[in-house]
Every structure is written in structure tokens, then in C-alpha cells.
PDB file of N, CA and C in Angstrom:
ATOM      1  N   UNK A   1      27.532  51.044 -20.408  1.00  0.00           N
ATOM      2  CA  UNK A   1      26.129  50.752 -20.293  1.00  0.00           C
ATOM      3  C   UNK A   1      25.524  51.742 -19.306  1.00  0.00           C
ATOM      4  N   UNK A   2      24.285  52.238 -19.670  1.00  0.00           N
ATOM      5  CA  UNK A   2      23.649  52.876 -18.835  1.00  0.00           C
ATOM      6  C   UNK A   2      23.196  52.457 -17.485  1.00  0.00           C
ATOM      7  N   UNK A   3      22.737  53.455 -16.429  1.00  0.00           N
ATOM      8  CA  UNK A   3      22.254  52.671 -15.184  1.00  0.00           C
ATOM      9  C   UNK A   3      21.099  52.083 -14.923  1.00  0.00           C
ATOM     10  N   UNK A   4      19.872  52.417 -15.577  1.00  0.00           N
ATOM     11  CA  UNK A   4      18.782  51.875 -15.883  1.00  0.00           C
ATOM     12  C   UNK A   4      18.637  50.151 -16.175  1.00  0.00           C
ATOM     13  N   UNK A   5      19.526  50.541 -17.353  1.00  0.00           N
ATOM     14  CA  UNK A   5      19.716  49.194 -18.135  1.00  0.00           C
ATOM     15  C   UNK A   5      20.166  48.124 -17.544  1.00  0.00           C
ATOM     16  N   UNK A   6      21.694  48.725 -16.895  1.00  0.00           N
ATOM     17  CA  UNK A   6      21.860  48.011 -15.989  1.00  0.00           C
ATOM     18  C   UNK A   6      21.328  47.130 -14.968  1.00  0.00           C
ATOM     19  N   UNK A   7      20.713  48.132 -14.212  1.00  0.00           N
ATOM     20  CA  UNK A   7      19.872  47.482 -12.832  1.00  0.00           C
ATOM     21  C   UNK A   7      18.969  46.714 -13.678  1.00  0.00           C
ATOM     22  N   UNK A   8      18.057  46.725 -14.943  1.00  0.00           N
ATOM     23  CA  UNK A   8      17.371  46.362 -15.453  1.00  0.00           C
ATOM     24  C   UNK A   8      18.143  44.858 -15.799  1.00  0.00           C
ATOM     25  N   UNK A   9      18.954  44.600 -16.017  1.00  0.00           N
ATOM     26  CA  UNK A   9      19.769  43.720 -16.206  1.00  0.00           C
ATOM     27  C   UNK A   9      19.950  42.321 -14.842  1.00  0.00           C
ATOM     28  N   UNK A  10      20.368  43.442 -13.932  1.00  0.00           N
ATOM     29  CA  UNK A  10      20.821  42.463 -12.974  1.00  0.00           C
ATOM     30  C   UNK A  10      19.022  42.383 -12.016  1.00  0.00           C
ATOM     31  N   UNK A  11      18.334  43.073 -11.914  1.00  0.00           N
ATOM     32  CA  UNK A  11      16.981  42.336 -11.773  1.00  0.00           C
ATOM     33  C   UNK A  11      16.358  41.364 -12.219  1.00  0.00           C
ATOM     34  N   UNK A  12      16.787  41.665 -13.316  1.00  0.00           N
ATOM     35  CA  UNK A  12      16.293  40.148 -14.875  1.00  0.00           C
ATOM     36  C   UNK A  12      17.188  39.018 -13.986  1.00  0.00           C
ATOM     37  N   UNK A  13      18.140  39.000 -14.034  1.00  0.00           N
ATOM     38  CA  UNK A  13      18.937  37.968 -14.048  1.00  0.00           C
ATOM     39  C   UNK A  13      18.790  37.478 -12.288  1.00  0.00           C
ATOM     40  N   UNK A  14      18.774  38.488 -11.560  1.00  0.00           N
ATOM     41  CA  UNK A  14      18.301  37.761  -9.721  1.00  0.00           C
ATOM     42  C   UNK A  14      17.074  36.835 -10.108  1.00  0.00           C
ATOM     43  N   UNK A  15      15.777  37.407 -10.829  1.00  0.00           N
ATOM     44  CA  UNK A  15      14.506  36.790 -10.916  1.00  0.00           C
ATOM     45  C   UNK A  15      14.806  35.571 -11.857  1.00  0.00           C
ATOM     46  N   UNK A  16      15.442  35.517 -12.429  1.00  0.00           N
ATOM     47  CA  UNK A  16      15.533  34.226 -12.849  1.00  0.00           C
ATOM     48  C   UNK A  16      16.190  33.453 -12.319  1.00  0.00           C
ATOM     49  N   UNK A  17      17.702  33.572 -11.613  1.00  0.00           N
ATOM     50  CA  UNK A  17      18.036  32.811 -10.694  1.00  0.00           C
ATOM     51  C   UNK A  17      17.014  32.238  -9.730  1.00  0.00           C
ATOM     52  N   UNK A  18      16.037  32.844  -9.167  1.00  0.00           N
ATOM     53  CA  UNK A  18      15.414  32.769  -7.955  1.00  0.00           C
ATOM     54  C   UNK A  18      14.200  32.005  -8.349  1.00  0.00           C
ATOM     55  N   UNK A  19      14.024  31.956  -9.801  1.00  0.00           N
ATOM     56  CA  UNK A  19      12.871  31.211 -10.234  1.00  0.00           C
ATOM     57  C   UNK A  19      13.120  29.985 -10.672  1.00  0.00           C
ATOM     58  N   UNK A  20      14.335  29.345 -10.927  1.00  0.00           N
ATOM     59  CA  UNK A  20      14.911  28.420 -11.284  1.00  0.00           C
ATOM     60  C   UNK A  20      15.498  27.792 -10.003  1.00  0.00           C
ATOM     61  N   UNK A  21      15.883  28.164  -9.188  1.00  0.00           N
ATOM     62  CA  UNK A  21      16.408  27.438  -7.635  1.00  0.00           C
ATOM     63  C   UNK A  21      15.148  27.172  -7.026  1.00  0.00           C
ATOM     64  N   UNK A  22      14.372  28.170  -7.202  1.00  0.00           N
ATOM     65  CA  UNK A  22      12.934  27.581  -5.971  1.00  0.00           C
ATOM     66  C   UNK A  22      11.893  26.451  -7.222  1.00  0.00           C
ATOM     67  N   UNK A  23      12.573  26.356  -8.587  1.00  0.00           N
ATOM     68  CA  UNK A  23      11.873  25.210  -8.976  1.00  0.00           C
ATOM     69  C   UNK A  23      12.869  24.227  -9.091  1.00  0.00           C
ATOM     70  N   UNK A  24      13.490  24.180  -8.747  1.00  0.00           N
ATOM     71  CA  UNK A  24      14.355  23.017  -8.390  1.00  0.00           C
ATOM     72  C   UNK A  24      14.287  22.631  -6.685  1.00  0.00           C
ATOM     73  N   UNK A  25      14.798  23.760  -6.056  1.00  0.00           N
ATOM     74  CA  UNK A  25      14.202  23.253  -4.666  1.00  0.00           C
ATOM     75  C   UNK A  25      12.742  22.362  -4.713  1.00  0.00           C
ATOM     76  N   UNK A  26      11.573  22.963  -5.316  1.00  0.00           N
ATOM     77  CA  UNK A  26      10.466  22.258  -5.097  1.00  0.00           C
ATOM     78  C   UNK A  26      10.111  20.718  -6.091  1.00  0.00           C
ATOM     79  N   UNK A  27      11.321  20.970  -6.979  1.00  0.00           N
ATOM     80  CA  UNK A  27      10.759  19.564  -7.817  1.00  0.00           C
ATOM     81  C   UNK A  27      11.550  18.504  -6.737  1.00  0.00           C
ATOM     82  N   UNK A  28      13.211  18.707  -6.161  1.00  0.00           N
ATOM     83  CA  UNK A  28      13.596  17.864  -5.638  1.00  0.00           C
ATOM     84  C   UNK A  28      12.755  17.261  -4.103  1.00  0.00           C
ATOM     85  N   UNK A  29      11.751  18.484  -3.751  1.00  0.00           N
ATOM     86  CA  UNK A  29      11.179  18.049  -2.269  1.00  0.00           C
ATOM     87  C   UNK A  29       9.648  17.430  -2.686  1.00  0.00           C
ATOM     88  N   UNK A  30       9.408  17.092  -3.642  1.00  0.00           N
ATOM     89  CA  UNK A  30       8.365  16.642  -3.961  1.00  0.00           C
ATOM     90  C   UNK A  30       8.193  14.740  -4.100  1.00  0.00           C
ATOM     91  N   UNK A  31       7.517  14.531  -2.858  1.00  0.00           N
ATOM     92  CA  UNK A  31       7.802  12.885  -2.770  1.00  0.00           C
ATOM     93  C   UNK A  31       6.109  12.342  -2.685  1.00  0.00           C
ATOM     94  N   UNK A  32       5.560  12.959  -3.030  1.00  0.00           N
ATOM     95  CA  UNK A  32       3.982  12.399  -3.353  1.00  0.00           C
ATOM     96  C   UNK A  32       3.847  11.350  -4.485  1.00  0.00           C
ATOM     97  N   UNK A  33       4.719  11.266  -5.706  1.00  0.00           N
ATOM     98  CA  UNK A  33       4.996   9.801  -6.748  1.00  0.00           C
ATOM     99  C   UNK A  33       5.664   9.202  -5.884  1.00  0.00           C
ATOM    100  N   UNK A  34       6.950   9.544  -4.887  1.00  0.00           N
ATOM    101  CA  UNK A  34       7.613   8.575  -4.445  1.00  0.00           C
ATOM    102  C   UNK A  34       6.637   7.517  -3.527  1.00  0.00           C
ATOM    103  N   UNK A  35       6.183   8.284  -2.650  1.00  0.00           N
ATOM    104  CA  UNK A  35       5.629   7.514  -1.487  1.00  0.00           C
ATOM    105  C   UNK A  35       4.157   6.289  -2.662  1.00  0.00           C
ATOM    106  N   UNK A  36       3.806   6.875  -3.381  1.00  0.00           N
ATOM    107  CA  UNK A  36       2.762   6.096  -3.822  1.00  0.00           C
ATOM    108  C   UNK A  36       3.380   4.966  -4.496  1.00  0.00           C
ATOM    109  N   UNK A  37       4.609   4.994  -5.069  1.00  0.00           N
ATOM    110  CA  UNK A  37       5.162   3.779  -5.636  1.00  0.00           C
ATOM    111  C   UNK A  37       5.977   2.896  -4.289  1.00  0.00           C
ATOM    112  N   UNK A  38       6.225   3.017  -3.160  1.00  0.00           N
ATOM    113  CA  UNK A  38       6.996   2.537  -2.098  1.00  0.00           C
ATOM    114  C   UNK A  38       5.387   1.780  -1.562  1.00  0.00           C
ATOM    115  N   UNK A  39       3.879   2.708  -1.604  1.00  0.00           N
ATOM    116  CA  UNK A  39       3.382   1.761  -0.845  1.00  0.00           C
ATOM    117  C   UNK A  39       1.932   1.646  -1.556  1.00  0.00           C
ATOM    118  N   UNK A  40       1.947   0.699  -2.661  1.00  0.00           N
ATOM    119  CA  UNK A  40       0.857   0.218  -3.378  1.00  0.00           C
ATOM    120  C   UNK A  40      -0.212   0.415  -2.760  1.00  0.00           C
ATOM    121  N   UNK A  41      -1.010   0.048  -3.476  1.00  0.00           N
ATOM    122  CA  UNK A  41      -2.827  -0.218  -2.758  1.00  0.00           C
ATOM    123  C   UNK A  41      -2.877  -1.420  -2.472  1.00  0.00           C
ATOM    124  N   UNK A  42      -3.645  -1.397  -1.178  1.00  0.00           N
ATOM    125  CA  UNK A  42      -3.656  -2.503  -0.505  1.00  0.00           C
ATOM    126  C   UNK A  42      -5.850  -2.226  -0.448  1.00  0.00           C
ATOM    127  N   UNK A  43      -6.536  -3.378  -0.392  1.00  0.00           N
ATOM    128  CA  UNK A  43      -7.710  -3.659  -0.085  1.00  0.00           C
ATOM    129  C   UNK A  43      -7.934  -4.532   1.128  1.00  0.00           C
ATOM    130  N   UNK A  44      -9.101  -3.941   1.581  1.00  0.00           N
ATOM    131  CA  UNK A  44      -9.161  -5.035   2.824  1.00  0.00           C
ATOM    132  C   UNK A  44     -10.408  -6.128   2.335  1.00  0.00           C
ATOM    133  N   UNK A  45      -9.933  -7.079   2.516  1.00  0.00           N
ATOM    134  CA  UNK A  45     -10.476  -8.969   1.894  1.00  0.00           C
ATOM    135  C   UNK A  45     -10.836  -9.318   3.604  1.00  0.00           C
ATOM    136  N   UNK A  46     -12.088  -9.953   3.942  1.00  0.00           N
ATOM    137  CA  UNK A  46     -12.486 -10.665   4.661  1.00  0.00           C
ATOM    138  C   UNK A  46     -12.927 -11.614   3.475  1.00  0.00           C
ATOM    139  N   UNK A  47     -13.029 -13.192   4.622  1.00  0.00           N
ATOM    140  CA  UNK A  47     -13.128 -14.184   4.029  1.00  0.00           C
ATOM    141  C   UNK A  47     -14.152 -15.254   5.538  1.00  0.00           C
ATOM    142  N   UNK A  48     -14.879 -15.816   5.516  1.00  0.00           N
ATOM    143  CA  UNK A  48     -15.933 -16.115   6.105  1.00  0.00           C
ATOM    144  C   UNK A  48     -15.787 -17.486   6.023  1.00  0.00           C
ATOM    145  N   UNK A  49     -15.025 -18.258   7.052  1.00  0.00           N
ATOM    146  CA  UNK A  49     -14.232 -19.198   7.197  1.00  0.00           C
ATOM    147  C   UNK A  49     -15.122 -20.412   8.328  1.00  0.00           C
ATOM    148  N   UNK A  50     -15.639 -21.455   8.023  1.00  0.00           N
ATOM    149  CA  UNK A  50     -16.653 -22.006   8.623  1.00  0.00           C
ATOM    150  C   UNK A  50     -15.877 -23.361   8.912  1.00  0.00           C
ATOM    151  N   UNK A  51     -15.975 -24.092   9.899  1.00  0.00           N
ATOM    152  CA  UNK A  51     -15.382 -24.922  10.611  1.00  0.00           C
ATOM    153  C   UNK A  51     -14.222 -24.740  11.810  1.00  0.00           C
ATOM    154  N   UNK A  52     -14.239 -23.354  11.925  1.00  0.00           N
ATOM    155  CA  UNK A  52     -12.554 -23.366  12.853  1.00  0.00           C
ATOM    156  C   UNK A  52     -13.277 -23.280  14.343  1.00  0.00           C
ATOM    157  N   UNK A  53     -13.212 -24.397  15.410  1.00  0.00           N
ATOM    158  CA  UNK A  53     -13.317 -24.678  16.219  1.00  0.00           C
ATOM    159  C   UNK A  53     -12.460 -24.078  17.577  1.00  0.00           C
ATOM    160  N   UNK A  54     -11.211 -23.344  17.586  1.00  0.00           N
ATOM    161  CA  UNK A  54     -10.685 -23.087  18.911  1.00  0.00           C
ATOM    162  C   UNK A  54      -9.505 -22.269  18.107  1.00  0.00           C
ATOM    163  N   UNK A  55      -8.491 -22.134  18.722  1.00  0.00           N
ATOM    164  CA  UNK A  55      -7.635 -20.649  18.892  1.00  0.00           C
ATOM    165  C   UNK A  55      -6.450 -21.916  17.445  1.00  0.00           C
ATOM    166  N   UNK A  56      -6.048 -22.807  17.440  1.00  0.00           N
ATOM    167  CA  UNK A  56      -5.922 -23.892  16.916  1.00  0.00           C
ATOM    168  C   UNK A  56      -5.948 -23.622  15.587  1.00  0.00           C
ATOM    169  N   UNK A  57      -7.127 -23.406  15.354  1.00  0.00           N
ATOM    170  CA  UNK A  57      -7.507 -23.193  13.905  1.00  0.00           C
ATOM    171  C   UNK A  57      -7.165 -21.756  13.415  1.00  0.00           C
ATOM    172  N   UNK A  58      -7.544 -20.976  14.104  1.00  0.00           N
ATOM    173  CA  UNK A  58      -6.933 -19.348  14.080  1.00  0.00           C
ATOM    174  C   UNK A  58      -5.748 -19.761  13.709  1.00  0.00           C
ATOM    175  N   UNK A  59      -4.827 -20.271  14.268  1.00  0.00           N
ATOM    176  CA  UNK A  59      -3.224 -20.169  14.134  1.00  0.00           C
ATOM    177  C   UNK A  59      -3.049 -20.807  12.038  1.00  0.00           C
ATOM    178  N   UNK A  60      -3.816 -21.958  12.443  1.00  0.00           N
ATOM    179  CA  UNK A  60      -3.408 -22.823  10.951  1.00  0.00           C
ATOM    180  C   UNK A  60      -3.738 -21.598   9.776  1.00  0.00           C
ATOM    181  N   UNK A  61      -5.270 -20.963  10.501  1.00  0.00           N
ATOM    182  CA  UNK A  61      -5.460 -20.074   8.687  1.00  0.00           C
ATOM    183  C   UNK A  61      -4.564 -18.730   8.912  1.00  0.00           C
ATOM    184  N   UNK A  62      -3.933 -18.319  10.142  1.00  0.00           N
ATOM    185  CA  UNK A  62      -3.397 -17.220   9.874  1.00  0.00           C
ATOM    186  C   UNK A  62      -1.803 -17.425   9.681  1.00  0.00           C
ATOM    187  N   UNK A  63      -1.387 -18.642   9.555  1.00  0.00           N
ATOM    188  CA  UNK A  63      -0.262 -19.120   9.138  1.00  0.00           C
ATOM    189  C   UNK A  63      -0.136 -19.365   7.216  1.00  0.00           C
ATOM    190  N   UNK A  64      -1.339 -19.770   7.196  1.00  0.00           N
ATOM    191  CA  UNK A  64      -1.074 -20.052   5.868  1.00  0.00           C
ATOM    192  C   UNK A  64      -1.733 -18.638   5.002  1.00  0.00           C
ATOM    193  N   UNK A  65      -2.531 -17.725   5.764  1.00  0.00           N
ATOM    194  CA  UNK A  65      -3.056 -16.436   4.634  1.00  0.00           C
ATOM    195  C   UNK A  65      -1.794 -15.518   4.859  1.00  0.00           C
ATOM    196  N   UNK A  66      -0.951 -16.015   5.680  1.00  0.00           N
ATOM    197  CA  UNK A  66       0.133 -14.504   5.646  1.00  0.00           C
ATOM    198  C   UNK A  66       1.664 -15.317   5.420  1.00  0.00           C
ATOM    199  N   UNK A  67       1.485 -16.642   4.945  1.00  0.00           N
ATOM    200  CA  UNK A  67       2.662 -17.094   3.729  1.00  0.00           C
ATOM    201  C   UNK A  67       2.376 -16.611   2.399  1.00  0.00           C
ATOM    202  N   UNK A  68       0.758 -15.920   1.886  1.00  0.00           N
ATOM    203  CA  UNK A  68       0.818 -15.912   0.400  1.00  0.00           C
ATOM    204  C   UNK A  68       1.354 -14.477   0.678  1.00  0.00           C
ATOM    205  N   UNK A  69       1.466 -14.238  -0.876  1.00  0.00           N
ATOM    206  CA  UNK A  69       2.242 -12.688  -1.469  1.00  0.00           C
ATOM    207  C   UNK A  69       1.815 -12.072  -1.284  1.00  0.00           C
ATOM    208  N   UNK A  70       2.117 -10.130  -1.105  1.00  0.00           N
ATOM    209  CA  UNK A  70       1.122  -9.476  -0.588  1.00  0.00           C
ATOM    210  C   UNK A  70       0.466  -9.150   0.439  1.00  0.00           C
ATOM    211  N   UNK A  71       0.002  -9.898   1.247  1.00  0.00           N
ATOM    212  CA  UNK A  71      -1.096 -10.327   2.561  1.00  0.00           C
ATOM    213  C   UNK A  71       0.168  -9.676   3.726  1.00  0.00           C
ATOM    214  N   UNK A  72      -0.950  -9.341   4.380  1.00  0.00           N
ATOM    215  CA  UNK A  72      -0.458  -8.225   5.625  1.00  0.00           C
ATOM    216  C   UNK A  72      -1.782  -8.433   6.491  1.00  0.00           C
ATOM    217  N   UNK A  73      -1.315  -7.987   7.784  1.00  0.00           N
ATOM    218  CA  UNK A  73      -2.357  -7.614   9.076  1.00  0.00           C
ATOM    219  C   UNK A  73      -3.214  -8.771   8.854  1.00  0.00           C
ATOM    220  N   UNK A  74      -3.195  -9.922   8.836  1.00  0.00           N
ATOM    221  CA  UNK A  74      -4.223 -11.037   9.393  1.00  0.00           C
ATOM    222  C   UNK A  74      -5.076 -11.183  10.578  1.00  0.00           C
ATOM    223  N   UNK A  75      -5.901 -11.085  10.946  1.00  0.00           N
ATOM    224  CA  UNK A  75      -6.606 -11.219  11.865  1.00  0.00           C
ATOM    225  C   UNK A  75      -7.741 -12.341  11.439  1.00  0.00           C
ATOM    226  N   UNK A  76      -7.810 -13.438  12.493  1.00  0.00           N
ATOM    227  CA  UNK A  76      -8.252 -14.277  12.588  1.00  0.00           C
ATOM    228  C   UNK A  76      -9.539 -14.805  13.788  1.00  0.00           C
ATOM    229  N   UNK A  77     -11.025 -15.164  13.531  1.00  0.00           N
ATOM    230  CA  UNK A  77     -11.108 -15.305  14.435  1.00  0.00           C
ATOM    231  C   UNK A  77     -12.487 -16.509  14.471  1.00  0.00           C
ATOM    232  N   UNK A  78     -11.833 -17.669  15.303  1.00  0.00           N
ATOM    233  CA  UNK A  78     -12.898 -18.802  15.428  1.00  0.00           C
ATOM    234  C   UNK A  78     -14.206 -18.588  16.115  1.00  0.00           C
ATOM    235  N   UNK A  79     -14.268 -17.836  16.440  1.00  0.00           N
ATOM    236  CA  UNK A  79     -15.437 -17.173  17.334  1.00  0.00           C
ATOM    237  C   UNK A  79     -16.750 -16.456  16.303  1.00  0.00           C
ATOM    238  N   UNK A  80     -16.266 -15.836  15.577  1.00  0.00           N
ATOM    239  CA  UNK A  80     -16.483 -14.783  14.570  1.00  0.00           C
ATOM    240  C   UNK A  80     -16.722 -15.759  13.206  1.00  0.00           C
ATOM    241  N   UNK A  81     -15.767 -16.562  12.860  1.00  0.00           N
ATOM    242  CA  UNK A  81     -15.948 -17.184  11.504  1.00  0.00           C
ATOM    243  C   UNK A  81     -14.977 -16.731  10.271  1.00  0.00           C
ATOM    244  N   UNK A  82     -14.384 -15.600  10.882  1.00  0.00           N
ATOM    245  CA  UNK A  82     -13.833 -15.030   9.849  1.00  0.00           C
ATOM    246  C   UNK A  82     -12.073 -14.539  10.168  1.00  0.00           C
ATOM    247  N   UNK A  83     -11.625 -14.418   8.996  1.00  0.00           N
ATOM    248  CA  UNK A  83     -10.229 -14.000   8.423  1.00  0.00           C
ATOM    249  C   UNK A  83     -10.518 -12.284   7.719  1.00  0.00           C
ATOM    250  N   UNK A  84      -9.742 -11.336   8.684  1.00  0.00           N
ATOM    251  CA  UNK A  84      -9.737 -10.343   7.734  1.00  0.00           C
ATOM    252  C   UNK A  84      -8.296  -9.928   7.692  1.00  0.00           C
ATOM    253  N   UNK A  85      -7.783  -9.402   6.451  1.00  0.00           N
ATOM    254  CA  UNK A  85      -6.633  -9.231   6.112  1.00  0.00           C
ATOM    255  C   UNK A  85      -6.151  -7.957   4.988  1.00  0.00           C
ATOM    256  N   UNK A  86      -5.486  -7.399   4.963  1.00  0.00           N
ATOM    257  CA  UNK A  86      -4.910  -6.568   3.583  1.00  0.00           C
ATOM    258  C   UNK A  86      -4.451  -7.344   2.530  1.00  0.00           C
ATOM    259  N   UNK A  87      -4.890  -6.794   1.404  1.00  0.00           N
ATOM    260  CA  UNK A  87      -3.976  -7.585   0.505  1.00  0.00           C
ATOM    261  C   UNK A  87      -4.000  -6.477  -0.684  1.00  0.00           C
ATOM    262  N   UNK A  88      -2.373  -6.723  -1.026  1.00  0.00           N
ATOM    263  CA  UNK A  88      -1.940  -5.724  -2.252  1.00  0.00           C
ATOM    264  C   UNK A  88      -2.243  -6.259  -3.321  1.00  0.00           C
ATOM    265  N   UNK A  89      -3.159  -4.683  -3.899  1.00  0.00           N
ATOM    266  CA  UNK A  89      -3.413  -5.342  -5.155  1.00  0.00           C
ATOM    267  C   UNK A  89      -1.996  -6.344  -6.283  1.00  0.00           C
ATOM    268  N   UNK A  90      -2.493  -6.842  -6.985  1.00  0.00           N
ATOM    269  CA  UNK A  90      -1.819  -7.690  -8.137  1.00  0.00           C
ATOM    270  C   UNK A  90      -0.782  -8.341  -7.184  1.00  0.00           C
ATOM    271  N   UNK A  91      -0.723  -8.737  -6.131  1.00  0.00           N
ATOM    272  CA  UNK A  91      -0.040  -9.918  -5.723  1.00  0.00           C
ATOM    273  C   UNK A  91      -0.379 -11.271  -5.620  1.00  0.00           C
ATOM    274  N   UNK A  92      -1.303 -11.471  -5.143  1.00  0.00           N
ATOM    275  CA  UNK A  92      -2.450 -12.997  -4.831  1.00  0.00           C
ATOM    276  C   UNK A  92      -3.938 -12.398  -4.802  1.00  0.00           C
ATOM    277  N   UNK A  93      -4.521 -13.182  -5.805  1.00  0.00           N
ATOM    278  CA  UNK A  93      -5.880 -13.289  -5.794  1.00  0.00           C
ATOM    279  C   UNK A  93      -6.902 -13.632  -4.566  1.00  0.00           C
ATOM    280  N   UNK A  94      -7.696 -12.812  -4.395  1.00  0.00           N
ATOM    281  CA  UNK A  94      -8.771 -13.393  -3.512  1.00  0.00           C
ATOM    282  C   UNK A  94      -8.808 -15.366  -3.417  1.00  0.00           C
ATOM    283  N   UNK A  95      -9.602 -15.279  -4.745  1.00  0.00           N
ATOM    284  CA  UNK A  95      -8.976 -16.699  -5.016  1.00  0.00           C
ATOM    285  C   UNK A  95      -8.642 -17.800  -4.417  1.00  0.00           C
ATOM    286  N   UNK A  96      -7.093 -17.553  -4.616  1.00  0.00           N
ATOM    287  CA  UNK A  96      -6.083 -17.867  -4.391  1.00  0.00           C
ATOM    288  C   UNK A  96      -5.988 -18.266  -2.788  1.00  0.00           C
ATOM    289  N   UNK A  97      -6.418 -16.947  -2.044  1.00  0.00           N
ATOM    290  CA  UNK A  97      -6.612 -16.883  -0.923  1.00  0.00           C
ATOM    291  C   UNK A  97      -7.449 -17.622  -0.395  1.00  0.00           C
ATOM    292  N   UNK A  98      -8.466 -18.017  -0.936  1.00  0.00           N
ATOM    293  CA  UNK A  98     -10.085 -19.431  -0.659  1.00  0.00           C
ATOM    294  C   UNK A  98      -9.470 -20.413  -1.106  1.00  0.00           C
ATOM    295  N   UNK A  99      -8.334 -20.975  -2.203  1.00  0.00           N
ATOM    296  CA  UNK A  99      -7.871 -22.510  -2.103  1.00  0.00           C
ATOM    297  C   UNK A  99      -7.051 -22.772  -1.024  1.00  0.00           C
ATOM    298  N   UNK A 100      -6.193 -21.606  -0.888  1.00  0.00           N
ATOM    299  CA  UNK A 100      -5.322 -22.258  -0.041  1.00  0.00           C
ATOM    300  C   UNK A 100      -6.311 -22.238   1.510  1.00  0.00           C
ATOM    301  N   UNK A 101      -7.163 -21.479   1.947  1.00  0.00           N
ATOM    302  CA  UNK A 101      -8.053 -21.891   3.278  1.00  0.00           C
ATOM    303  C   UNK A 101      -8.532 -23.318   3.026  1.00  0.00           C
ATOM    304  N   UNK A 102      -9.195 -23.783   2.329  1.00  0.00           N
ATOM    305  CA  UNK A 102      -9.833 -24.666   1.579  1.00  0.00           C
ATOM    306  C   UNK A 102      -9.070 -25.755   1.669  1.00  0.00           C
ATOM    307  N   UNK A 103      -7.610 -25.922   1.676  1.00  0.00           N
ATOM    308  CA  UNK A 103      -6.471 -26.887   1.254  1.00  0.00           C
ATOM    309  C   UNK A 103      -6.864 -27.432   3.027  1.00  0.00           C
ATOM    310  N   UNK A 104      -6.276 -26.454   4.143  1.00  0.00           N
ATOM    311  CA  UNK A 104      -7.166 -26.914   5.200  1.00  0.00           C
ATOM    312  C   UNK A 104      -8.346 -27.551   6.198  1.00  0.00           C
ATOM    313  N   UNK A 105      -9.296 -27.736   4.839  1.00  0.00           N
ATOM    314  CA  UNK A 105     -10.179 -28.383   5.191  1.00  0.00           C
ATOM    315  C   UNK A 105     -11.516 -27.786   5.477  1.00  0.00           C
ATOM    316  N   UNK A 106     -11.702 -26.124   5.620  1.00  0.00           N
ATOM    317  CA  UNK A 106     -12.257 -25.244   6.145  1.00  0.00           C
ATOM    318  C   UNK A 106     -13.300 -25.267   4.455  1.00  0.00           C
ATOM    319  N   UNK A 107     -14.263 -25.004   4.927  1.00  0.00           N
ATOM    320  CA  UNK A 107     -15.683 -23.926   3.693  1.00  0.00           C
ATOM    321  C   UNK A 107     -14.769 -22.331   3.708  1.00  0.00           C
ATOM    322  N   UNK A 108     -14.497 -21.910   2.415  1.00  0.00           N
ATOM    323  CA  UNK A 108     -14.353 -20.760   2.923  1.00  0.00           C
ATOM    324  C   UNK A 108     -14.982 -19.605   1.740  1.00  0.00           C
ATOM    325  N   UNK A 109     -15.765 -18.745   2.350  1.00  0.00           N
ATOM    326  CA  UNK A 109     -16.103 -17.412   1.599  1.00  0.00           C
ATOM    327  C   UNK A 109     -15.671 -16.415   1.151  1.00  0.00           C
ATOM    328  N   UNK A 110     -15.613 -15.549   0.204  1.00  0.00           N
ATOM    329  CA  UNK A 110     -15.205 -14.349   0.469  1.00  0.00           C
ATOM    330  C   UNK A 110     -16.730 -13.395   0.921  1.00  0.00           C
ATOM    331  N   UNK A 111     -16.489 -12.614   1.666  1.00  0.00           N
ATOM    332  CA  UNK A 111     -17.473 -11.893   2.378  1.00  0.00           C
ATOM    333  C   UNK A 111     -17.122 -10.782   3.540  1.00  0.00           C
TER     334      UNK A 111
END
């Protein structure tokens, strides 16, 4: 084989090695699907909670909004009137979230 050809040869063949490892390097370092399936969408739900009288009542609704599914970061406050919280989508309904306040005895809004 000639020398031209040659080198022509083994250039071909470095550039394709090198184009096939750095797309494999980059498909394996690519975690932008991963991370979005590890951490759903979450919305933030306030709920406008009327009757809670002292720190008492804080405890009862932030006991029972962060037993349902989903629900994260509760913050509660008798002062204020209100429950604000995360909640992942398609786990528990807003809803869901006003019967069970409601089961307590409380008026409750979403708002």
C-alpha cells in the first residue's frame, strides 16, 4: 500500500475512533432525563385554614397534610390562617388535601 493511502487510512480510522468515544463519553455523562425522573414536579398549594387558634392547631394540620402522599415542606401557621406546602404532582389532590383539613374540624380553602 502506498503512503498517502495509508496515512489516509489511519487518519480515517483515529477520527472515527475519537468520534465514537467522545459520543459515548457524552451520552454516558448526560443525567438531565435522569435527574428529572428522580425529582418530579412538585407545585406549591397554600390552603387558607380558618379556625386554628394556637401553635396546637399548627401541629394537628401539619401532622395530618404531611401523612398524605407526595406533600413535603409544610408550613403552618395559626396566626396567618394558612398551610403552605409542596405537593407532587399526581400524588394527592388538592382536594384531598381540604377533606382531610376539614376531617379536623377546620373551614378550609385552597388559596
Amino acid at each position: 500500500m502506498n503512503k498517502p493511502l495509508k496515512l489516509s487510512c489511519i487518519i480515517f480510522a483515529a477520527v472515527m475512533f475519537t468520534f465514537a468515544f467522545s459520543y459515548t463519553v457524552v451520552q454516558a455523562s448526560c443525567t438531565v432525563c435522569e435527574d428529572v425522573e428522580k425529582h418530579p414536579k412538585k407545585k406549591d398549594v397554600t390552603l387558607n385554614v380558618k379556625g386554628m387558634t394556637c401553635g396546637g392547631c399548627e401541629g394537628k394540620v401539619k401532622k395530618v397534610l404531611s401523612a398524605c402522599s407526595g406533600v413535603s415542606d409544610v408550613n403552618v401557621s395559626h396566626k396567618d390562617g394558612k398551610a403552605e406546602l409542596h405537593l407532587e404532582e399526581g400524588k394527592t389532590s388538592v382536594g384531598d388535601l381540604i377533606k382531610a383539613v376539614k376531617k379536623l374540624g377546620y373551614n378550609v380553602t385552597e388559596g
